[in-house]
Protein backbone atom coordinates (compact mmCIF):
# COMPACT_ATOMS: atom_id res chain seq x y z
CA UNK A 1 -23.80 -105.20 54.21
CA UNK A 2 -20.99 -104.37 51.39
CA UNK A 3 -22.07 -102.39 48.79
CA UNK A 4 -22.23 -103.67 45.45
CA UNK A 5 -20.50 -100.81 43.56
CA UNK A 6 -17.38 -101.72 46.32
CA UNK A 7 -17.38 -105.19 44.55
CA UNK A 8 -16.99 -103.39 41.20
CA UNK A 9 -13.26 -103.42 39.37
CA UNK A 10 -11.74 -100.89 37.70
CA UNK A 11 -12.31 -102.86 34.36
CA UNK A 12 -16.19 -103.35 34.81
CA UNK A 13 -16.45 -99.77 35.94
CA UNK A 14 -14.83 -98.77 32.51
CA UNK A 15 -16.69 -100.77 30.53
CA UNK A 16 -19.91 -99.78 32.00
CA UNK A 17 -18.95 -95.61 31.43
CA UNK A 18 -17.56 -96.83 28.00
CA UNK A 19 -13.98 -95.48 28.26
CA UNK A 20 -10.60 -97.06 28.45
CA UNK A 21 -8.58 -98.06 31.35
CA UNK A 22 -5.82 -95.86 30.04
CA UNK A 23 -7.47 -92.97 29.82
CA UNK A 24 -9.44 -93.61 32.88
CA UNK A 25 -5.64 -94.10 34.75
CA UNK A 26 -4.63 -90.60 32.58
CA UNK A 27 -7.76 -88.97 34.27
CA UNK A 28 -6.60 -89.97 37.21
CA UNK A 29 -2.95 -89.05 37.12
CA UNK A 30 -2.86 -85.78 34.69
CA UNK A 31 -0.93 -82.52 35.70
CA UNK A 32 -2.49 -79.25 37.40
CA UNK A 33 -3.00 -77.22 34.52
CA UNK A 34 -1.52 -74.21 36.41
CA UNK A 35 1.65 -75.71 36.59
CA UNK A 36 1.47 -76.56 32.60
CA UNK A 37 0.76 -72.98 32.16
CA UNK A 38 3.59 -72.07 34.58
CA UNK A 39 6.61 -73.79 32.53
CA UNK A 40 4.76 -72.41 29.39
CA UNK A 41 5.15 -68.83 30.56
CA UNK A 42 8.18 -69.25 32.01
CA UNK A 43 9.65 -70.99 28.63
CA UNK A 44 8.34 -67.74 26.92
CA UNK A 45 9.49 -65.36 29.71
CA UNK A 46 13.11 -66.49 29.17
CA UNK A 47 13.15 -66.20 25.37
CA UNK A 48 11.65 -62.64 25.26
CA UNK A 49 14.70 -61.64 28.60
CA UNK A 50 17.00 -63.09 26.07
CA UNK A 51 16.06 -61.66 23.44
CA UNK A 52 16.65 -58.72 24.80
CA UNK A 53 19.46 -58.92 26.64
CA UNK A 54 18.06 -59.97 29.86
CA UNK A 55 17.59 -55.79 30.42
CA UNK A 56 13.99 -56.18 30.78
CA UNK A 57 11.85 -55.72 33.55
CA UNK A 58 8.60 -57.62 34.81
CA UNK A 59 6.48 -54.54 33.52
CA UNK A 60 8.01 -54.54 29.89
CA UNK A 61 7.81 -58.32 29.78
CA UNK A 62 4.37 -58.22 31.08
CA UNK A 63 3.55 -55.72 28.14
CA UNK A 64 5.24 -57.91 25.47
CA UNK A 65 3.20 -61.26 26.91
CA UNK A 66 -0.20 -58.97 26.50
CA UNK A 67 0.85 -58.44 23.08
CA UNK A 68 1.83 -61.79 22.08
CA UNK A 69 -1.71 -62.65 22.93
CA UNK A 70 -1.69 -63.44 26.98
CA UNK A 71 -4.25 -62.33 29.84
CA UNK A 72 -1.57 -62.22 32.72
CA UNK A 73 -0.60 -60.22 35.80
CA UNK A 74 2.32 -58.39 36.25
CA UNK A 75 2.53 -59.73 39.79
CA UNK A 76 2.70 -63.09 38.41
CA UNK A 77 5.40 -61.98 35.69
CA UNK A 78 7.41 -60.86 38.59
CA UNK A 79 6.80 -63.84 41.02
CA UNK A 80 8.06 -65.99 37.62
CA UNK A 81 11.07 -63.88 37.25
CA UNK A 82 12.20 -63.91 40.71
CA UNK A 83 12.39 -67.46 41.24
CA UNK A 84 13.89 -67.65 37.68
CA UNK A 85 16.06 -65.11 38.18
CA UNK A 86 15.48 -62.95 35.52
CA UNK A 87 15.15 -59.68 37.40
CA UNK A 88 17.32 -57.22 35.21
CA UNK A 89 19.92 -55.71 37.50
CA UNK A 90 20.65 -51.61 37.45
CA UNK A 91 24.55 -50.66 37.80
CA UNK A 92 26.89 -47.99 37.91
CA UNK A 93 25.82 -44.08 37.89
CA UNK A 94 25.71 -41.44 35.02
CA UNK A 95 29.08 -39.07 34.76
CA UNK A 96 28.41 -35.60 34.03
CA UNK A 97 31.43 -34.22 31.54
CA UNK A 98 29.93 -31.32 30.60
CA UNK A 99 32.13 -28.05 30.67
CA UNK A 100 29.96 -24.51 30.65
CA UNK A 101 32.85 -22.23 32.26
CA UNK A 102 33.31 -20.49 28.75
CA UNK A 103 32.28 -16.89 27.26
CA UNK A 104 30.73 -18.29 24.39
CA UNK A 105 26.53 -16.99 23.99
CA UNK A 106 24.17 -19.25 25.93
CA UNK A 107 19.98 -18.80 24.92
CA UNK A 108 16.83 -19.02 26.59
CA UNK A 109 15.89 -22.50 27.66
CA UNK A 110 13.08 -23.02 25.84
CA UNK A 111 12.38 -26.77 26.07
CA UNK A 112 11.07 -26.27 29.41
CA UNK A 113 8.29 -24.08 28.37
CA UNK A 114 7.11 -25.97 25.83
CA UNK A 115 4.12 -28.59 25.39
CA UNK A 116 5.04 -31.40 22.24
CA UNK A 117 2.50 -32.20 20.12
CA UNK A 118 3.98 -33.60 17.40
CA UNK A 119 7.45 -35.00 16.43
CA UNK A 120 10.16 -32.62 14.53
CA UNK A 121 9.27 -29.79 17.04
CA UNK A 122 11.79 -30.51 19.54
CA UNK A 123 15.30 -32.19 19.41
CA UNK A 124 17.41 -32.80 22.06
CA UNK A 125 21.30 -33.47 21.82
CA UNK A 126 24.24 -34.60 24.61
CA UNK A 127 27.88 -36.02 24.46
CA UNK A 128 28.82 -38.87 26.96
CA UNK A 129 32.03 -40.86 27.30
CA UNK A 130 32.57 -44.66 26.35
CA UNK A 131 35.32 -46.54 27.71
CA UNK A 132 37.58 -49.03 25.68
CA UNK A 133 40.07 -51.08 27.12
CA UNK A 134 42.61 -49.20 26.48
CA UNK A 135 41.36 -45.43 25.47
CA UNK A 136 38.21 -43.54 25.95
CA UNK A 137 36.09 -42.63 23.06
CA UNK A 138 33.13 -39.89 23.00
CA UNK A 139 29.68 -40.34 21.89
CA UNK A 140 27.10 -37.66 20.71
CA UNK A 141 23.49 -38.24 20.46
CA UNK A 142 20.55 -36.64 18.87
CA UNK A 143 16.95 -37.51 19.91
CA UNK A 144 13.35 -36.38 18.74
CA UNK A 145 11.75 -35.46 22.37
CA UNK A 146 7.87 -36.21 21.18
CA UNK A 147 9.22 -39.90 19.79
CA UNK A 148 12.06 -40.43 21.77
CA UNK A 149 13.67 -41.53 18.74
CA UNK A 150 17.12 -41.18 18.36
CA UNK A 151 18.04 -39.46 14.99
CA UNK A 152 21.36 -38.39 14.96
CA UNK A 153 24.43 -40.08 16.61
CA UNK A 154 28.54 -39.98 15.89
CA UNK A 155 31.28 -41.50 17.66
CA UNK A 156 35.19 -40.43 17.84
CA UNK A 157 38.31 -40.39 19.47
CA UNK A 158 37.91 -36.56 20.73
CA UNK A 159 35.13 -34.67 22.24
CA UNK A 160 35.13 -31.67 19.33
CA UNK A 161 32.81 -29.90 17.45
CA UNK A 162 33.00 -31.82 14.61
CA UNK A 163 31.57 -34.58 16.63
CA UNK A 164 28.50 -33.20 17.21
CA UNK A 165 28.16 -31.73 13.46
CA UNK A 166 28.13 -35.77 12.32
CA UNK A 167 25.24 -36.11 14.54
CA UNK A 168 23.19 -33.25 13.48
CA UNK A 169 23.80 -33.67 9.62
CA UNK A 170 22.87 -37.14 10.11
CA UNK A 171 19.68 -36.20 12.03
CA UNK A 172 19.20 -33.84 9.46
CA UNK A 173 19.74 -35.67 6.59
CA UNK A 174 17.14 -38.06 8.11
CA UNK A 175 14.49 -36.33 9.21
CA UNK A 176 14.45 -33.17 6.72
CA UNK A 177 13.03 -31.01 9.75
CA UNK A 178 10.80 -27.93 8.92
CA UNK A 179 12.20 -24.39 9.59
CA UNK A 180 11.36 -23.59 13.50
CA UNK A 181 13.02 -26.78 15.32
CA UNK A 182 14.24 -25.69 19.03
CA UNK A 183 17.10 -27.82 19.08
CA UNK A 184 18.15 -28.45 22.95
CA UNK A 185 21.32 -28.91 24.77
CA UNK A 186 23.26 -28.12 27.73
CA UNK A 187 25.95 -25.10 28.06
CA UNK A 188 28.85 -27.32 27.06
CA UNK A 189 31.70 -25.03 24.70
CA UNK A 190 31.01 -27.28 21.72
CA UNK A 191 27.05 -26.44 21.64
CA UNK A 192 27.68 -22.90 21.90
CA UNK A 193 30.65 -22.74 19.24
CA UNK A 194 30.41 -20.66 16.15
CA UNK A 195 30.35 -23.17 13.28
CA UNK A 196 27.58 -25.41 15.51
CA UNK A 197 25.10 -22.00 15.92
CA UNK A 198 25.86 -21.62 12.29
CA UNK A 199 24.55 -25.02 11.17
CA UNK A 200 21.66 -24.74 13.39
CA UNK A 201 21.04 -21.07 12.03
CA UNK A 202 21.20 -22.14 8.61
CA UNK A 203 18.65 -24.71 8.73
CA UNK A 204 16.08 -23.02 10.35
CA UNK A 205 16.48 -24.22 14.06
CA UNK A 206 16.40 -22.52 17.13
CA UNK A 207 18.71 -22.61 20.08
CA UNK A 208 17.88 -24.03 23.55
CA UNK A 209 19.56 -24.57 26.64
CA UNK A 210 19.99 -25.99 30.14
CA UNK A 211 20.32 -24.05 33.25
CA UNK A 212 23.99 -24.45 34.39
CA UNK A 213 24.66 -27.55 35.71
CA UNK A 214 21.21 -28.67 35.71
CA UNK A 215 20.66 -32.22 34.41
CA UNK A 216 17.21 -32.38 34.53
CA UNK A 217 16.56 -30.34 31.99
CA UNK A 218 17.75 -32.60 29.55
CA UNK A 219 16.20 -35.48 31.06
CA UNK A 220 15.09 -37.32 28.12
CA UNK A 221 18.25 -37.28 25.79
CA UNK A 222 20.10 -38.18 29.92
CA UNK A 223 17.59 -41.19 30.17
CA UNK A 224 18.82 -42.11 26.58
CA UNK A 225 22.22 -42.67 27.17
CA UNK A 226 22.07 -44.29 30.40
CA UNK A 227 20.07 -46.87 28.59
CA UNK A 228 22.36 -47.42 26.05
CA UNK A 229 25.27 -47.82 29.04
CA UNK A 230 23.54 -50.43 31.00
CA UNK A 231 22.01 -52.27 28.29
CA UNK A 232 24.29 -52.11 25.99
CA UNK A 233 28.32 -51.14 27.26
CA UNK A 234 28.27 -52.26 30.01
CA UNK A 235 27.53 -55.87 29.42
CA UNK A 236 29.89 -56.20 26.65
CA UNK A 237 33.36 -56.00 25.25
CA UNK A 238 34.63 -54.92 22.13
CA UNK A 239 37.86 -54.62 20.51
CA UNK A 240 38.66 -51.33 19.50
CA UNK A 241 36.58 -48.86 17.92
CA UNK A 242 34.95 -49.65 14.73
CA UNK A 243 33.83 -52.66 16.51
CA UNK A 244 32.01 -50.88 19.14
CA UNK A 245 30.27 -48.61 16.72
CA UNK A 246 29.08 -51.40 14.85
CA UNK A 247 27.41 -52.77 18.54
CA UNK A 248 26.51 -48.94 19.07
CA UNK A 249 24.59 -49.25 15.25
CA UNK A 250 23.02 -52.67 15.88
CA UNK A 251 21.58 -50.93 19.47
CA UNK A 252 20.40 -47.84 18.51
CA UNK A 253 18.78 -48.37 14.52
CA UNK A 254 18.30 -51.96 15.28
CA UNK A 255 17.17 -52.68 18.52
CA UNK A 256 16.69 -49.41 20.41
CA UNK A 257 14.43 -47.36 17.78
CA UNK A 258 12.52 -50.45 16.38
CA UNK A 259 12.14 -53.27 18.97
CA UNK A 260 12.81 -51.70 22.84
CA UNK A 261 9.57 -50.78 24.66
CA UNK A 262 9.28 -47.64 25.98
CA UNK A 263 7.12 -46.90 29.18
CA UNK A 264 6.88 -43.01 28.21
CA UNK A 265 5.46 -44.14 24.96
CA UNK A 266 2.40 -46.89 26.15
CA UNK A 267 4.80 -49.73 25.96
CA UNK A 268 5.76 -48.87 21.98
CA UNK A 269 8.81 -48.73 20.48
CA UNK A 270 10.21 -44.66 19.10
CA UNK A 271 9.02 -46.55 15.47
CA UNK A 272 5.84 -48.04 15.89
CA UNK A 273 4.94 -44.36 18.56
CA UNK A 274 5.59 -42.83 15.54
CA UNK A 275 3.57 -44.92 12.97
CA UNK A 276 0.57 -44.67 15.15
CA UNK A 277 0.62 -40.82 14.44
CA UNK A 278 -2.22 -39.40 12.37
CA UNK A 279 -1.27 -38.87 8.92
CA UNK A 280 1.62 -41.11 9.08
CA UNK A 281 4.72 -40.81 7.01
CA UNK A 282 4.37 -37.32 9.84
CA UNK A 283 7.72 -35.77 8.69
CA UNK A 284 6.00 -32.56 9.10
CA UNK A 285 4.30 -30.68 11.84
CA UNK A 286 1.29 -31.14 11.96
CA UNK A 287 0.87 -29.10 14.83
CA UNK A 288 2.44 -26.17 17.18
CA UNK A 289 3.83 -26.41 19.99
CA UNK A 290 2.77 -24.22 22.85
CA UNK A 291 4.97 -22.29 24.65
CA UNK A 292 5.13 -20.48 28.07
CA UNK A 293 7.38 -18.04 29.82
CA UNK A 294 7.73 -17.20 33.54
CA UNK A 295 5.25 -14.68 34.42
CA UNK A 296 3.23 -13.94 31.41
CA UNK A 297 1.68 -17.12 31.04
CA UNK A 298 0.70 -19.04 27.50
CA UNK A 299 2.07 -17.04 24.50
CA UNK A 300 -0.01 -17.31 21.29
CA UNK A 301 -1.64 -15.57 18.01
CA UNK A 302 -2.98 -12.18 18.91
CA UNK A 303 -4.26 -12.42 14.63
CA UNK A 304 -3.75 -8.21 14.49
CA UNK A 305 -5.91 -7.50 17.41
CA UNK A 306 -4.14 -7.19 21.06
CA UNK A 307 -6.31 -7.83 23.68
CA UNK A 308 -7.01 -4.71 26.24
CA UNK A 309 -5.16 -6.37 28.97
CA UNK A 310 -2.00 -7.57 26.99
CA UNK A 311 1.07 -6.22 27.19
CA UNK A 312 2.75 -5.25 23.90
CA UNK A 313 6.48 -5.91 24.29
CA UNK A 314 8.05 -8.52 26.35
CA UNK A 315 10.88 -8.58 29.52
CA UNK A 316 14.26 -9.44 28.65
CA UNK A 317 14.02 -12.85 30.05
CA UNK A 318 11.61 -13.52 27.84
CA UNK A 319 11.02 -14.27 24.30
CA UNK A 320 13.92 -13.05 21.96
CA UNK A 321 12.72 -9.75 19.76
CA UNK A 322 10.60 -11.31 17.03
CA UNK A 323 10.35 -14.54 18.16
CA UNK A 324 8.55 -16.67 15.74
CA UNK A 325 9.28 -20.27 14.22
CA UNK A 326 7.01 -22.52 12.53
CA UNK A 327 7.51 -25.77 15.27
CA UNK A 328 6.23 -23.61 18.13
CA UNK A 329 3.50 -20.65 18.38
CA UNK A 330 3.07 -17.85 18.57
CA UNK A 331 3.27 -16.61 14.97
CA UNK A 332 3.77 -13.15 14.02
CA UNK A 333 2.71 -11.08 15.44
CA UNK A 334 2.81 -12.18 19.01
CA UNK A 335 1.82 -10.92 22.03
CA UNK A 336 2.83 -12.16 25.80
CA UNK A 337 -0.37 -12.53 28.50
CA UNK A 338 0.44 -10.63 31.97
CA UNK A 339 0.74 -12.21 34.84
CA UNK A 340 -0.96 -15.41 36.36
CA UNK A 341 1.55 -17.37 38.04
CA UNK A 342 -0.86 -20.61 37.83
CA UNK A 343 -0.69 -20.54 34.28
CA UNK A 344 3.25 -20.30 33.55
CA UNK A 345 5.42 -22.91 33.75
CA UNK A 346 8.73 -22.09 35.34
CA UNK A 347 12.33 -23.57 35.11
């Protein structure tokens, strides 16, 4: 026997649940709502790759999605970017042009002994080359290490001296540092010239530097610049010189410092790292950093009484005779903790 409901059509059934044929037909046809959400995300996935410069990865995507308000997986990100292909593509090593072989003084590389706590305690500084299309041109940076910001940067014809003056007395002039910075750098002749220790000297700062042909140890300011090479030189032209420091301007104020995520810094841009310190404008130490050296362990404030155990003068390879500078302990006076290999951190 047929069923009654089978003798039903469309029309009576619609009138009898009291909706419309057209949105009953609607119902019936509407789109998987993970495919809507799909070409939603994906829409948004290309703007924020284009809006920076397609140099983005899934992760720093997937961090800038979060942020603009979306509950999504990274695995997701990436399976979007793939078929989109959006993946951002690495090229070309870093050149080392650093020349040590002179007589000039090198110091103690502190950098690697100490522990950041605060911005304005340690700066780090490098030269790299830029090619043109028809000359090369050389570009010195200056970065805060605790921010990763970069404070300080000049650009010229020749690979002098005064090249890396501009960038100081612009880092200077910007971030008024108190008297104790360790400024870093590697062994290169223009680092360790006389009028460069001079600035340094005169505002307080102390010298760093690099093991001999070391990289590493000037990791941060080397991460910097091959950053600004394959997101920024590489994938564009320019016509001679002033028009590839105005690019150079627009990446590093503009874009770099105030918009770029950084993974080092939770996904933040050097700017907004920096306004989420306590106490915020921080254009002072708030803070010491700690130092180590090889051997003797943590240095800090004895406060006028030396420990039984402590030794009272330090080995050569050590701290410098008086060492003392407001960005780092120990103050004065300062004694050095004997031996515990566990607790010193070596180059």
């Amino acid at each position: 026997m047929m069923s009654r409901q089978s003798t039903l059509t469309v029309e009576r059934m619609c009138q009898l649940a009291q909706v419309s044929r057209a949105g009953y037909y609607r119902f019936l046809h509407r789109p998987d709502p993970a495919v809507g959400d799909d070409l939603e995300v994906r829409a948004l996935i290309q703007q924020i790759a284009l809006e920076n410069r397609r140099n983005y990865g899934y992760r720093r995507i997937t961090r800038e999605l979060r942020d603009r308000g979306w509950q999504i997986n990274h695995k997701r990100v990436l399976r979007l970017m793939r078929e989109d292909n959006l993946l951002s593509v690495r090229r070309r090593k870093f050149v080392v042009t650093t020349d040590s072989r002179h007589k000039l003084q090198v110091y103690l590389n502190l950098a690697s002994r100490m522990q950041l706590t605060g911005i304005n305690q340690l700066w780090v500084a490098d030269i790299t080359y830029l090619r043109l299309q028809q000359e090369f041109v050389f570009l010195a940076v200056i970065l805060d290490a605790f921010s990763r910001k970069a404070v300080g940067w000049a650009l010229d014809r020749s690979m002098t001296t005064e090249l890396i003056l501009a960038a100081l007395r612009q880092a200077i002039s910007e971030r008024q540092p108190p008297w104790g910075l360790v400024h870093h750098s590697d062994r290169g002749v223009q680092y360790a010239s006389a009028d460069y220790v001079q600035v340094l000297r005169q505002h307080g700062m102390e010298l760093s530097m690099s093991r001999a042909g070391n990289p590493y140890d000037n990791a941060t300011c080397e991460s910097f610049l091959k950053t600004l090479k394959v997101e920024e030189i590489y994938v564009s032209e320019y016509r001679d010189l002033e028009d590839l420091r105005a690019h150079l301007q627009a990446f590093i104020e503009q874009y770099y410092n105030r918009r770029r995520l950084h993974s080092a810094l939770d996904y933040r841009s050097p700017e907004k790292f920096e306004q989420a310190l306590t106490g915020w404008p921080a254009l002072v130490v708030t803070g010491a950093a700690k130092v180590s050296f090889s051997g003797h362990g943590e240095i800090y404030q004895c406060n006028g009484e030396q420990p039984e155990s402590h030794s009272p003068t330090h080995c050569l390879d050590e701290s410098p005779a008086g060492y003392s500078w407001a960005g780092c302990s120990p103050a004065e006076p300062a004694c050095a903790s004997p031996a515990g290999a566990n607790s010193a951190r070596r180059d």
